[in-house]
C-alpha atoms as a PDB file:
ATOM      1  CA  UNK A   1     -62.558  49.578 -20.627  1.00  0.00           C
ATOM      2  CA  UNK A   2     -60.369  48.491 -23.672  1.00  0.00           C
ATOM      3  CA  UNK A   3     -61.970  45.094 -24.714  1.00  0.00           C
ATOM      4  CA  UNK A   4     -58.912  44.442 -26.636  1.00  0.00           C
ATOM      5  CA  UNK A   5     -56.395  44.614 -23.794  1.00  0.00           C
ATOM      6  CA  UNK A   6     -58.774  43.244 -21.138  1.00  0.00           C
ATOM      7  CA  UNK A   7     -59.074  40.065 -23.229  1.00  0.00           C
ATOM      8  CA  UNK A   8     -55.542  39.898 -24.278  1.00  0.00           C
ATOM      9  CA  UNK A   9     -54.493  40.157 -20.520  1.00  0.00           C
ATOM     10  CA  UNK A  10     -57.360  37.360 -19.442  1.00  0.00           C
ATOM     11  CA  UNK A  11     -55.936  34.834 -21.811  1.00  0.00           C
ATOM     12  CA  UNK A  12     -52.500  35.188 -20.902  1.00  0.00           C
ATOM     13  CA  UNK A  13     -53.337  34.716 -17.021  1.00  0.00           C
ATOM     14  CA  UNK A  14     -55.622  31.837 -17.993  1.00  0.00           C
ATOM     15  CA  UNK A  15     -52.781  29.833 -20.713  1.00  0.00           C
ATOM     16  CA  UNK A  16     -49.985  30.941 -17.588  1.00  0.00           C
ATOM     17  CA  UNK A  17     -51.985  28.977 -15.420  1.00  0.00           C
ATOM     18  CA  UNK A  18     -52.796  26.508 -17.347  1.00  0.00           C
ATOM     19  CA  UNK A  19     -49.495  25.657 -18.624  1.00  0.00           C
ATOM     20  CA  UNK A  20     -47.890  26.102 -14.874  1.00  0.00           C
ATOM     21  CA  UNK A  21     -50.579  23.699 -13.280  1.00  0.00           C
ATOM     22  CA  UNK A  22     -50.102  21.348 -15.805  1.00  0.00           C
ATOM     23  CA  UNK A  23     -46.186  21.295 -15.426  1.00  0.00           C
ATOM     24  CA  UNK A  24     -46.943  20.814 -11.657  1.00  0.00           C
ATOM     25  CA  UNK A  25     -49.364  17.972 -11.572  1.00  0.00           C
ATOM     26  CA  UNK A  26     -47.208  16.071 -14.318  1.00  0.00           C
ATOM     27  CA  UNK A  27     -43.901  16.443 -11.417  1.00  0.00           C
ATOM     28  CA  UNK A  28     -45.945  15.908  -9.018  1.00  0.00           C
ATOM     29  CA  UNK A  29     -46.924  12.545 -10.366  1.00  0.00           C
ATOM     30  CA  UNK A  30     -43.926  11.665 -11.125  1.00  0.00           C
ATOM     31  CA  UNK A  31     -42.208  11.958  -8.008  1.00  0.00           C
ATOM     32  CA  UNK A  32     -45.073  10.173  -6.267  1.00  0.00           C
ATOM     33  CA  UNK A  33     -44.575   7.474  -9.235  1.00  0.00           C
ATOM     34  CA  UNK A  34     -40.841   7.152  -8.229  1.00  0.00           C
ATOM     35  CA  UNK A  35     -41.276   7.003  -4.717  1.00  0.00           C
ATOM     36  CA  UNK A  36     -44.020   4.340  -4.313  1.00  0.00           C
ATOM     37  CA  UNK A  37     -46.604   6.391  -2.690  1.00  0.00           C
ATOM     38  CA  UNK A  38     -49.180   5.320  -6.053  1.00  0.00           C
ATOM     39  CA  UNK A  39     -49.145   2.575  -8.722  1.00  0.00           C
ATOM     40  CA  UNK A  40     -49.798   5.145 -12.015  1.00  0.00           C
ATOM     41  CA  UNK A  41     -53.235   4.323 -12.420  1.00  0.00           C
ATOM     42  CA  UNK A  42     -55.476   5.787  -9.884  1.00  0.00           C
ATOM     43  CA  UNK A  43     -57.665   8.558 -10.094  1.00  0.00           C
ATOM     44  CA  UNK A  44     -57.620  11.807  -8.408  1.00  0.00           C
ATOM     45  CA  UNK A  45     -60.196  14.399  -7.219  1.00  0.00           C
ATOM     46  CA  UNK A  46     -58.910  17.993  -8.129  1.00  0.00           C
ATOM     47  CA  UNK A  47     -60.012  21.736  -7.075  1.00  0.00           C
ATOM     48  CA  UNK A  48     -59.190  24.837  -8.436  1.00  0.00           C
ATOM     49  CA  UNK A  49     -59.937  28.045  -6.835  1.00  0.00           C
ATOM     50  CA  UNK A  50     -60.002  31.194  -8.709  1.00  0.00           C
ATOM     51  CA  UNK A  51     -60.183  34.794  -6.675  1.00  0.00           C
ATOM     52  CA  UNK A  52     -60.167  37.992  -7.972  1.00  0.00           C
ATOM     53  CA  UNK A  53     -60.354  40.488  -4.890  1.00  0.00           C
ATOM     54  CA  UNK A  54     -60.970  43.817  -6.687  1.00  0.00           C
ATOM     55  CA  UNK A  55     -63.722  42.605  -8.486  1.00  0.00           C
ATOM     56  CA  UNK A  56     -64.965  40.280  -5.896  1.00  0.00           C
ATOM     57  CA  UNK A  57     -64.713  37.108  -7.498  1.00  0.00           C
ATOM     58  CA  UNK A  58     -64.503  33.978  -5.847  1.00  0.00           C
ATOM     59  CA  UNK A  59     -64.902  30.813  -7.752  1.00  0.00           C
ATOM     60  CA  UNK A  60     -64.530  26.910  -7.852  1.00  0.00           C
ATOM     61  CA  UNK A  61     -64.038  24.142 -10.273  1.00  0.00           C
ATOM     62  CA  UNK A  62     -63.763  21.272  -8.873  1.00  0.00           C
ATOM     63  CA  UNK A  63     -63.159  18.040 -11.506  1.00  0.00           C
ATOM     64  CA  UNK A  64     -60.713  14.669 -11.767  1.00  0.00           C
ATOM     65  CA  UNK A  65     -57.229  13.675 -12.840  1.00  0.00           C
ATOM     66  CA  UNK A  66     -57.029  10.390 -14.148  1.00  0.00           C
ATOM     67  CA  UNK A  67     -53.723   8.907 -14.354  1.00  0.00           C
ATOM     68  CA  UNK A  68     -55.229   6.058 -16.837  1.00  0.00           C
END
């Protein structure tokens, strides 16, 4: 295994993600914002499931998006 590579490759998955959930969420709000369905200052629980098949990984976070 090339350590170098392997971690390379992990953290560009993991900022990809992070970036991409983050851009969804924020919409997300937004358009529930703009269409009444919540004032802007509830909370949320959130899950995220992470799955790696080849290596049989199978994990989840589960946590809380407060709005304020």
């Amino acid at each position: 295994m090339d350590e170098e590579n392997f971690n390379l490759s992990m953290r560009k998955f993991l900022k990809m993600v992070g970036v991409s959930s983050q851009n969804a969420i924020e919409k997300a709000v937004e358009k529930a914002i703009a269409e009444g369905r919540i004032k802007g200052d509830e909370s949320f629980p959130a899950k995220v499931t992470l799955e790696i098949e080849g290596i049989k990984l199978h994990i989840v976070f589960d946590g809380e998006i407060r709005l304020q």
